[in-house]
PDB file of N, CA and C in Angstrom:
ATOM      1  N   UNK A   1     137.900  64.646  72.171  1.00  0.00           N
ATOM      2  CA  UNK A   1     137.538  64.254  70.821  1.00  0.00           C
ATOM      3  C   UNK A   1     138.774  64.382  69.939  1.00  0.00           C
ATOM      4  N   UNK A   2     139.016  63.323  69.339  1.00  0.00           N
ATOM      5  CA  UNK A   2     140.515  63.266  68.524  1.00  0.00           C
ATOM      6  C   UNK A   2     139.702  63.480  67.098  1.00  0.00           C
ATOM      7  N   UNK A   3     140.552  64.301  66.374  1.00  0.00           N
ATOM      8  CA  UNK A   3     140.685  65.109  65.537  1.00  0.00           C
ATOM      9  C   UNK A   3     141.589  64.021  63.982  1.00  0.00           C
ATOM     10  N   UNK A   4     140.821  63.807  62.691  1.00  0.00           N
ATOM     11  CA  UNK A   4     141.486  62.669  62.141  1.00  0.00           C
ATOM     12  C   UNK A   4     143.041  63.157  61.202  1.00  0.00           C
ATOM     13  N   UNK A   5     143.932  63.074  61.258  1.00  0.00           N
ATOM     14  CA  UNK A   5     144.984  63.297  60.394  1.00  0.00           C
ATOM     15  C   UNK A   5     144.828  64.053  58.975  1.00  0.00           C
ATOM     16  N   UNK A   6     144.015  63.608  58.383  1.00  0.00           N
ATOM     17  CA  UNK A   6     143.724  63.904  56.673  1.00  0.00           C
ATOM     18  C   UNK A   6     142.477  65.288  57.089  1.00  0.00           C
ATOM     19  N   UNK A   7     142.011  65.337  58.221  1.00  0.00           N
ATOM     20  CA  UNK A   7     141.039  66.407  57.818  1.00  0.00           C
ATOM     21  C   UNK A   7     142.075  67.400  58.447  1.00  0.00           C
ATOM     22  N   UNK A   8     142.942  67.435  59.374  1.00  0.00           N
ATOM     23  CA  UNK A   8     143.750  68.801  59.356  1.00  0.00           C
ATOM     24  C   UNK A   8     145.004  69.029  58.190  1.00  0.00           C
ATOM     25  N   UNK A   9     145.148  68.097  57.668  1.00  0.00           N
ATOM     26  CA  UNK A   9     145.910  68.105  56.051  1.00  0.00           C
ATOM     27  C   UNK A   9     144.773  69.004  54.969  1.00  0.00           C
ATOM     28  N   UNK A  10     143.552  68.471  54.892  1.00  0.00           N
ATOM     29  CA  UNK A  10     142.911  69.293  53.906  1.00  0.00           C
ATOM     30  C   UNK A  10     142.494  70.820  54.695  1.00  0.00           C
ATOM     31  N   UNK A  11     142.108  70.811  55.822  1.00  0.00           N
ATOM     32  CA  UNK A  11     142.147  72.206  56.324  1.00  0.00           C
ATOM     33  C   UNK A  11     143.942  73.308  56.064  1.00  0.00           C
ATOM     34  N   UNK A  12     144.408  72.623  56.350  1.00  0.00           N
ATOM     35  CA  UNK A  12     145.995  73.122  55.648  1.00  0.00           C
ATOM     36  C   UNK A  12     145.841  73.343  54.689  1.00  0.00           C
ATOM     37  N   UNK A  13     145.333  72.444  53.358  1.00  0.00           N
ATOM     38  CA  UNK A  13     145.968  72.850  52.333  1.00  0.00           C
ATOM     39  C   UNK A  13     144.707  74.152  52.041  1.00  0.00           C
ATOM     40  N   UNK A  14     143.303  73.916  52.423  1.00  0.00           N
ATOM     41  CA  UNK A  14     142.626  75.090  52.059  1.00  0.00           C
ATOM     42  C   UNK A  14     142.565  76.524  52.420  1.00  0.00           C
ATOM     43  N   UNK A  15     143.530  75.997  53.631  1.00  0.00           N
ATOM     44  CA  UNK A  15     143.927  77.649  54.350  1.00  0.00           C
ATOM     45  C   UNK A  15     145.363  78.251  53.350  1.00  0.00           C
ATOM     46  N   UNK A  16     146.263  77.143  52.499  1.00  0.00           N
ATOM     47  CA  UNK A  16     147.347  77.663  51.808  1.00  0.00           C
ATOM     48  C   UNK A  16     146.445  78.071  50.302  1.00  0.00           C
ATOM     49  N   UNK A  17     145.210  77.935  50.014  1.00  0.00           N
ATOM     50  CA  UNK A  17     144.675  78.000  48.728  1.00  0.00           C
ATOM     51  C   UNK A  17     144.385  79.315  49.444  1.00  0.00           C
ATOM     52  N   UNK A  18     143.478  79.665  49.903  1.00  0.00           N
ATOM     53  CA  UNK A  18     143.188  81.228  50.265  1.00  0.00           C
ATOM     54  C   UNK A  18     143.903  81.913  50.111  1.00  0.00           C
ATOM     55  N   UNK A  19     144.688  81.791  51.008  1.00  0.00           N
ATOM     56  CA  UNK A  19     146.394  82.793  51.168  1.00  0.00           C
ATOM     57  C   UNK A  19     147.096  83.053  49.616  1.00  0.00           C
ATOM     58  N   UNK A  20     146.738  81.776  48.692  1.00  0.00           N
ATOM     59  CA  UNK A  20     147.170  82.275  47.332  1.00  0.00           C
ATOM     60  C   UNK A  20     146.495  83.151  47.028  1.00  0.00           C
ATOM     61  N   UNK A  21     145.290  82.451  46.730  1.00  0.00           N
ATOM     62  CA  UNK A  21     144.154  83.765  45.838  1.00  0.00           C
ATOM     63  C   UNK A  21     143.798  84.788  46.213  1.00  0.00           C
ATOM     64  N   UNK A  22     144.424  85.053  47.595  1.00  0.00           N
ATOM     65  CA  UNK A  22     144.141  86.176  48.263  1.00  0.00           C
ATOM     66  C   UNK A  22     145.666  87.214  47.803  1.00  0.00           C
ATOM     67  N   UNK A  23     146.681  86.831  47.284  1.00  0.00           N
ATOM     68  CA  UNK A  23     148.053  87.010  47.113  1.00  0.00           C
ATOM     69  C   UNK A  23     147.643  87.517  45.366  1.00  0.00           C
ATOM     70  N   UNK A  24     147.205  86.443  44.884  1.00  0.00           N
ATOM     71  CA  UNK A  24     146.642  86.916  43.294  1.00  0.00           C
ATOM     72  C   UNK A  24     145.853  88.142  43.270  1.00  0.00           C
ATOM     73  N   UNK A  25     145.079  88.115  44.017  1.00  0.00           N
ATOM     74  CA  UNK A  25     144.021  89.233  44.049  1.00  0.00           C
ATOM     75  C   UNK A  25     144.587  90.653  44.213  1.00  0.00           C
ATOM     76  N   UNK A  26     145.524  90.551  44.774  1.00  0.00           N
ATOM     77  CA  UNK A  26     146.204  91.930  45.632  1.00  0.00           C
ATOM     78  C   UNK A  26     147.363  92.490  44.526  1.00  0.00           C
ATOM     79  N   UNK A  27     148.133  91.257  43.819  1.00  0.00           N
ATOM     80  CA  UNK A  27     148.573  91.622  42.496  1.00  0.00           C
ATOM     81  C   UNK A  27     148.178  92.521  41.474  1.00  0.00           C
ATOM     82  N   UNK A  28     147.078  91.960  40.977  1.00  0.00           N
ATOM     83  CA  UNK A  28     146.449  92.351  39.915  1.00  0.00           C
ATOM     84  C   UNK A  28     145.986  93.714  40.265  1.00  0.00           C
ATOM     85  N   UNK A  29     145.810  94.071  41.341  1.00  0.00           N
ATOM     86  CA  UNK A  29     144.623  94.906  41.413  1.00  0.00           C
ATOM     87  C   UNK A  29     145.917  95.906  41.570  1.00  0.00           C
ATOM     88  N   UNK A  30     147.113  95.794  41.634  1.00  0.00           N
ATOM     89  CA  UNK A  30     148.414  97.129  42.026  1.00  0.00           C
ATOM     90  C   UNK A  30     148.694  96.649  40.398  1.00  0.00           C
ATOM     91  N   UNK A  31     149.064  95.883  39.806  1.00  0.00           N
ATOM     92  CA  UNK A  31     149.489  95.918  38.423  1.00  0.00           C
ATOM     93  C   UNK A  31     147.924  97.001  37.584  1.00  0.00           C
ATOM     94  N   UNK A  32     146.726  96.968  37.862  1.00  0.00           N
ATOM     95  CA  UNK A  32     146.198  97.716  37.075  1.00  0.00           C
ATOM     96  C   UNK A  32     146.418  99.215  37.774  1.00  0.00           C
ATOM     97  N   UNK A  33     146.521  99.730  38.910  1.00  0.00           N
ATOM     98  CA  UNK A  33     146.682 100.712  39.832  1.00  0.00           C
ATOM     99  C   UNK A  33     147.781 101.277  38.852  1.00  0.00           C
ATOM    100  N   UNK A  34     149.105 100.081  38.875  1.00  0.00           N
ATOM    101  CA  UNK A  34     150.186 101.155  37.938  1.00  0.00           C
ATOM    102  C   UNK A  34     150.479 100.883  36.407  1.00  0.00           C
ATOM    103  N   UNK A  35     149.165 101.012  35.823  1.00  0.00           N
ATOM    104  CA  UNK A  35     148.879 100.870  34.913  1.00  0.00           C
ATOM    105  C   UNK A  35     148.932 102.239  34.285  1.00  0.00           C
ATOM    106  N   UNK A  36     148.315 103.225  35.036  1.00  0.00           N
ATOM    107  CA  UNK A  36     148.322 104.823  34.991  1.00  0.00           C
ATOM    108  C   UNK A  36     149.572 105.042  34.956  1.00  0.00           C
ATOM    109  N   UNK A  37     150.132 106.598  34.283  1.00  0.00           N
ATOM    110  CA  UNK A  37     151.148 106.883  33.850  1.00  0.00           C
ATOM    111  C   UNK A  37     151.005 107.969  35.342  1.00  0.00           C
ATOM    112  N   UNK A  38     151.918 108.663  35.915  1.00  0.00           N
ATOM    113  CA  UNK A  38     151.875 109.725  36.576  1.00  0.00           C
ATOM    114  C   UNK A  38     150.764 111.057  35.787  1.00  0.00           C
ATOM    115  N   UNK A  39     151.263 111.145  34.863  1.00  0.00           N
ATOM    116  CA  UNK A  39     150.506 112.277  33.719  1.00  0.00           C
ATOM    117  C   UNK A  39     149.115 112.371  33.449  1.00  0.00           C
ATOM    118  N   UNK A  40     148.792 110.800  33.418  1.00  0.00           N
ATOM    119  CA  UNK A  40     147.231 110.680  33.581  1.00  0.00           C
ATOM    120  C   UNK A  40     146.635 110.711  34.814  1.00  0.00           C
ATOM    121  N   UNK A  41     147.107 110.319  35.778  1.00  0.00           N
ATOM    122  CA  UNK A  41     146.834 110.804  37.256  1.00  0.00           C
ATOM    123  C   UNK A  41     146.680 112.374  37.501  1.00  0.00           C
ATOM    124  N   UNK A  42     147.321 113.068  37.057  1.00  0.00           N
ATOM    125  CA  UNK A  42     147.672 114.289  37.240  1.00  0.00           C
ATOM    126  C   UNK A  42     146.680 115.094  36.156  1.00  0.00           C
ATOM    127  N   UNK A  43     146.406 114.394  35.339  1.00  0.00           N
ATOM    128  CA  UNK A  43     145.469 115.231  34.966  1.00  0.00           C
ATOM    129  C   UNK A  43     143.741 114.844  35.118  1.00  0.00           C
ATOM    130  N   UNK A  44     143.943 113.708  35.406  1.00  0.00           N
ATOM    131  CA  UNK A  44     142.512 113.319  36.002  1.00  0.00           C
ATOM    132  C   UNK A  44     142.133 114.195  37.056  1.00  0.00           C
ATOM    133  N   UNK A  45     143.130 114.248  37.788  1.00  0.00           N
ATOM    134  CA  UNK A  45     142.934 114.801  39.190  1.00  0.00           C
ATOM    135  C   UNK A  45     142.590 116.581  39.257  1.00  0.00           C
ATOM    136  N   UNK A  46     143.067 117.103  37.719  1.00  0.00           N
ATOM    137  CA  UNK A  46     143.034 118.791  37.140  1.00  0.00           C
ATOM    138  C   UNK A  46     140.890 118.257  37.270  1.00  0.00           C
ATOM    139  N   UNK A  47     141.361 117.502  36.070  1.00  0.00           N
ATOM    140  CA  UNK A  47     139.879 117.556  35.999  1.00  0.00           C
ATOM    141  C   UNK A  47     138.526 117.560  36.867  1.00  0.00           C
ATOM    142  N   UNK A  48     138.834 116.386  37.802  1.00  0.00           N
ATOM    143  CA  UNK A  48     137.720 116.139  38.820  1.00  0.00           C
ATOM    144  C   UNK A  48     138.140 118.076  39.932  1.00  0.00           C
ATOM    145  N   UNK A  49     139.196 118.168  40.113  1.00  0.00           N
ATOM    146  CA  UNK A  49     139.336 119.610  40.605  1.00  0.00           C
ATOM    147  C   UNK A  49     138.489 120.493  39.901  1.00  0.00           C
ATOM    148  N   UNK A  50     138.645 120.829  38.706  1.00  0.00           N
ATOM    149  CA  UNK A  50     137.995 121.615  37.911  1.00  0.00           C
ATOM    150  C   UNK A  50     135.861 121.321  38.180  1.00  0.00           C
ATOM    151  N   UNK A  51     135.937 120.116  37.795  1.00  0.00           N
ATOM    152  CA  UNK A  51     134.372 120.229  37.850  1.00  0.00           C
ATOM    153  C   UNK A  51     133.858 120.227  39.613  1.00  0.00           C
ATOM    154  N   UNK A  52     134.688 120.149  40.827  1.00  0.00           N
ATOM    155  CA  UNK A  52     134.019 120.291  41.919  1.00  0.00           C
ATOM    156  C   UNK A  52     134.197 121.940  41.846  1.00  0.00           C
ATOM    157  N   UNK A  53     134.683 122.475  41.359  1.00  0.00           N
ATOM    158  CA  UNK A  53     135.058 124.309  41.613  1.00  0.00           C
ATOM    159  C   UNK A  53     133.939 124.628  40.614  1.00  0.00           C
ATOM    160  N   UNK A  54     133.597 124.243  39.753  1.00  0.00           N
ATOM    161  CA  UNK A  54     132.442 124.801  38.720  1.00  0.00           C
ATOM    162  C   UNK A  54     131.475 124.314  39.217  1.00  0.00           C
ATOM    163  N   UNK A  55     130.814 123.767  39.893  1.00  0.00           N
ATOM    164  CA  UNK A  55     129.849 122.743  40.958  1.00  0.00           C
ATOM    165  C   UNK A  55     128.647 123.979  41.329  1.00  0.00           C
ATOM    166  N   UNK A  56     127.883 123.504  42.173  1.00  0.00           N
ATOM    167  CA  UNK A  56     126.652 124.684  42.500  1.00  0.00           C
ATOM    168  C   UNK A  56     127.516 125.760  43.147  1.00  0.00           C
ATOM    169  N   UNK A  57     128.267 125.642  43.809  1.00  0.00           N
ATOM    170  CA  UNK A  57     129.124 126.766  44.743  1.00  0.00           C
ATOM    171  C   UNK A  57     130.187 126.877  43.218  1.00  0.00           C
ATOM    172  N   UNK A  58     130.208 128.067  42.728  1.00  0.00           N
ATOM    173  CA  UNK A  58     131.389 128.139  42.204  1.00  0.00           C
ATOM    174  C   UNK A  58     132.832 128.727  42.683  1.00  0.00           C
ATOM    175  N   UNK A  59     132.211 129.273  43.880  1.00  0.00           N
ATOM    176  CA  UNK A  59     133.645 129.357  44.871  1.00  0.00           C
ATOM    177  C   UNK A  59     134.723 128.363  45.486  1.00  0.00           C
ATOM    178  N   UNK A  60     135.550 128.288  45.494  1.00  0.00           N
ATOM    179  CA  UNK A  60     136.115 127.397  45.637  1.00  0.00           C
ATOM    180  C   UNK A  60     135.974 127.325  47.351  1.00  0.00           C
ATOM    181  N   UNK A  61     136.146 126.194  47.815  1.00  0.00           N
ATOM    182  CA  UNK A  61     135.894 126.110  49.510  1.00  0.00           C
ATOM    183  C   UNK A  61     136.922 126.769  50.412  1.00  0.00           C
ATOM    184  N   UNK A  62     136.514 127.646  51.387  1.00  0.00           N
ATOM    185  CA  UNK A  62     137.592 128.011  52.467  1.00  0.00           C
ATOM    186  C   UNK A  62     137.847 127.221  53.250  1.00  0.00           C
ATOM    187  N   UNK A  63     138.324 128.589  54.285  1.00  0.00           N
ATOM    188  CA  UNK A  63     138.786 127.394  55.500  1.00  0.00           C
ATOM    189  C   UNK A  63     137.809 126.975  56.323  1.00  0.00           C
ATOM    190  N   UNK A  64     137.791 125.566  57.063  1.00  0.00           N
ATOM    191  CA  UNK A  64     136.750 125.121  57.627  1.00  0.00           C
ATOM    192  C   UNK A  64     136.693 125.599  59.399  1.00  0.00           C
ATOM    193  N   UNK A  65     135.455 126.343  59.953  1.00  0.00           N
ATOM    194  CA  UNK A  65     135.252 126.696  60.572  1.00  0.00           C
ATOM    195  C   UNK A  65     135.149 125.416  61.783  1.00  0.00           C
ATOM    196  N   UNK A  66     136.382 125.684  62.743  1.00  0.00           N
ATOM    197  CA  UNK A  66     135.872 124.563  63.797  1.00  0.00           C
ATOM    198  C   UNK A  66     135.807 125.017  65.141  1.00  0.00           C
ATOM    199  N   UNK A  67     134.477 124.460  65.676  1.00  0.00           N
ATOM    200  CA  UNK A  67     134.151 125.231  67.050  1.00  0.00           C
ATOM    201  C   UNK A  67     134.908 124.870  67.617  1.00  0.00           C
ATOM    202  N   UNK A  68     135.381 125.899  69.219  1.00  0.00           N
ATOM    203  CA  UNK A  68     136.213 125.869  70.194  1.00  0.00           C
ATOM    204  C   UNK A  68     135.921 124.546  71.038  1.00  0.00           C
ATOM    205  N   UNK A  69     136.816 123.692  71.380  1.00  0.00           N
ATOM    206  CA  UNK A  69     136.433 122.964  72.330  1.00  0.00           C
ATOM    207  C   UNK A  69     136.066 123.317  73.959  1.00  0.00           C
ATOM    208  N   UNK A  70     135.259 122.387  74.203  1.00  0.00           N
ATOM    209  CA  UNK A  70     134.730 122.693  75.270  1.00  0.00           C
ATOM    210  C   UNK A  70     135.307 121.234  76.167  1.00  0.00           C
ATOM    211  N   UNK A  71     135.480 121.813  77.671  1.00  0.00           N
ATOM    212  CA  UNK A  71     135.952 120.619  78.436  1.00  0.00           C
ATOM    213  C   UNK A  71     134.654 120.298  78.969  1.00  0.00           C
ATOM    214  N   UNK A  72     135.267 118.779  79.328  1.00  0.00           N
ATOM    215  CA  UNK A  72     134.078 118.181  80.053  1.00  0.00           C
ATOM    216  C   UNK A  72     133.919 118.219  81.601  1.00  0.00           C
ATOM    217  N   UNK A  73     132.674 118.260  82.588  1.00  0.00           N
ATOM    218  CA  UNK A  73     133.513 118.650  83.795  1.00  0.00           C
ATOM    219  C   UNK A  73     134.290 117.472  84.179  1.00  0.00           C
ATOM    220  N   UNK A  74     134.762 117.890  85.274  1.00  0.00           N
ATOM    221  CA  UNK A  74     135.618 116.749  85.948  1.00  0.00           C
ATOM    222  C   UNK A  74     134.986 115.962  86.854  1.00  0.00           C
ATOM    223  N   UNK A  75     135.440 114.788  86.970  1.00  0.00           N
ATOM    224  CA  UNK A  75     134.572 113.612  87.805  1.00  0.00           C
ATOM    225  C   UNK A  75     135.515 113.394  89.240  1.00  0.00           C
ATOM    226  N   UNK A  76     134.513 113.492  90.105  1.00  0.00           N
ATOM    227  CA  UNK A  76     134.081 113.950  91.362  1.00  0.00           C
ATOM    228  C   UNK A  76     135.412 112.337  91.767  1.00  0.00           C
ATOM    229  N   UNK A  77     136.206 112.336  92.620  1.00  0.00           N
ATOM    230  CA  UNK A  77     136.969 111.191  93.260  1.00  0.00           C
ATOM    231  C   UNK A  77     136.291 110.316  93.745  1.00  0.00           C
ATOM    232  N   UNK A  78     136.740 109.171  93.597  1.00  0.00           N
ATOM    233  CA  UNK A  78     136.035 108.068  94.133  1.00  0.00           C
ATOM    234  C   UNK A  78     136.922 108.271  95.744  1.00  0.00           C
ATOM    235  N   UNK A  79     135.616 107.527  96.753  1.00  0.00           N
ATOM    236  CA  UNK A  79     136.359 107.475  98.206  1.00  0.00           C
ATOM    237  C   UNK A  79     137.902 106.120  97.766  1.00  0.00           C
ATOM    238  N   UNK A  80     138.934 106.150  98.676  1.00  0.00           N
ATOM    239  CA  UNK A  80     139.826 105.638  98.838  1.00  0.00           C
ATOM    240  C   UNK A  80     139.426 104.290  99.281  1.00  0.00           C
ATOM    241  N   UNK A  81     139.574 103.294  98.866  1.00  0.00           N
ATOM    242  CA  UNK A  81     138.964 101.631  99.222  1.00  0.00           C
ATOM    243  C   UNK A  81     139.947 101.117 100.397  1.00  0.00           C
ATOM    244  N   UNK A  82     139.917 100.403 101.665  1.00  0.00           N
ATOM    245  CA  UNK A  82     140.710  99.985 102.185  1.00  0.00           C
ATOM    246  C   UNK A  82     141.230  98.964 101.805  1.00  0.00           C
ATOM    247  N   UNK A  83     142.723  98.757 102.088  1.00  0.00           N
ATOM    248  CA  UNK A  83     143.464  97.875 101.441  1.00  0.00           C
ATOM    249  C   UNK A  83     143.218  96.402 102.119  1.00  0.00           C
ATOM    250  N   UNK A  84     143.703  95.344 101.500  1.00  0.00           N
ATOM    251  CA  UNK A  84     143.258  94.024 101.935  1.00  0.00           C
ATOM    252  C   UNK A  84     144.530  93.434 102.787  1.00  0.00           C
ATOM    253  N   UNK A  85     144.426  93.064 103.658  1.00  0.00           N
ATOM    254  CA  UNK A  85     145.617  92.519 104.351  1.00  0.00           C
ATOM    255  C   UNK A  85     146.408  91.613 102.971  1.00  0.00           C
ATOM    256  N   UNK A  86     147.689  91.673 103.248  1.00  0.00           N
ATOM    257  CA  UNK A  86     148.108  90.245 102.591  1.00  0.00           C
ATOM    258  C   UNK A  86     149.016  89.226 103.392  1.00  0.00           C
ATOM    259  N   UNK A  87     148.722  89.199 104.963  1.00  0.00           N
ATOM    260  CA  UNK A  87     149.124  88.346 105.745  1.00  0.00           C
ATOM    261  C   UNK A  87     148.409  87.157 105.645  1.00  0.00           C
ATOM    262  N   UNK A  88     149.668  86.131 105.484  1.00  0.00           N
ATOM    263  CA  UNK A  88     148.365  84.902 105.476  1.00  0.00           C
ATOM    264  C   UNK A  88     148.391  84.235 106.773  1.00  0.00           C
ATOM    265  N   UNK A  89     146.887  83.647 106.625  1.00  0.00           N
ATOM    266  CA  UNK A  89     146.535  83.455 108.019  1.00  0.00           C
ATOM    267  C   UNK A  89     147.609  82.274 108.634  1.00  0.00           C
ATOM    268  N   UNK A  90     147.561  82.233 109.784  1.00  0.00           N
ATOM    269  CA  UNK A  90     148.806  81.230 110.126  1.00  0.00           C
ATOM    270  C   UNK A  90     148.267  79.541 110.184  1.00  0.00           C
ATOM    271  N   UNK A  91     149.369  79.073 110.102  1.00  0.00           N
ATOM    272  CA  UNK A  91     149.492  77.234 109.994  1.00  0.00           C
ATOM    273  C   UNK A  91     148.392  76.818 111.307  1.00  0.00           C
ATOM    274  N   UNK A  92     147.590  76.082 110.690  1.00  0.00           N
ATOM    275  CA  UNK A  92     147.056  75.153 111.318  1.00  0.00           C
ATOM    276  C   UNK A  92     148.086  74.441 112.634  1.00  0.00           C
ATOM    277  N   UNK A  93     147.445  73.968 113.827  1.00  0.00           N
ATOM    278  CA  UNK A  93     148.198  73.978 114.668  1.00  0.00           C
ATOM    279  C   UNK A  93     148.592  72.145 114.552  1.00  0.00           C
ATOM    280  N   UNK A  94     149.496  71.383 114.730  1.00  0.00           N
ATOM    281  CA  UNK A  94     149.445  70.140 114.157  1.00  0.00           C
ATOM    282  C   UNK A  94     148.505  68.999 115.368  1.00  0.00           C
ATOM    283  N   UNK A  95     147.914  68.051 114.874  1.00  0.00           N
ATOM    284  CA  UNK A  95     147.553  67.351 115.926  1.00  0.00           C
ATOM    285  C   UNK A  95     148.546  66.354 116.768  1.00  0.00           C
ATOM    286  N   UNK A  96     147.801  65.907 117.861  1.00  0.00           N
ATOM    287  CA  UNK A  96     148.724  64.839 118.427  1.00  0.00           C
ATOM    288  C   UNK A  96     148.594  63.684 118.126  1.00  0.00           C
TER     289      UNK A  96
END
């Protein structure tokens, strides 16, 4: 099945329209990211700290307790497979 000239031209150009707005999108969204000053980061970050430490636990969290690993047993060997010849069989004998 042949495929017509102008429809892989407009598939081109709609795969180069994506790739823009997908390029726009990724802009904007780091231009508002550094929109923040370091200072306001830094203190946002006091803050949300502050209200998880005043939270139902007012202790602040330790260290996290992690159980010992355990191994798994080991799996039993498979038997050894015999190997396949790789002689090939010989030439046909020619006729007379």
């Amino acid at each position: 099945m042949r495929v017509p000239k102008r429809l892989w031209k407009v598939l081109g150009l709609a795969g180069l329209a994506g790739v823009a707005a997908t390029g726009a999108v990724l802009v904007r969204d780091e231009r508002q990211r550094r929109a923040h000053t370091p200072d306001e980061i830094r203190a946002r970050l006091h803050e949300r700290h502050a209200a998880a430490v005043t939270g139902p636990d007012a202790e602040p969290p330790g260290p996290v307790e992690v159980p010992p690993r355990r191994r798994l047993p080991r799996l039993p060997r498979l038997p050894r497979l015999p190997r396949l010849s790789r002689r090939r069989a010989a030439a046909p004998a020619p006729r007379p």
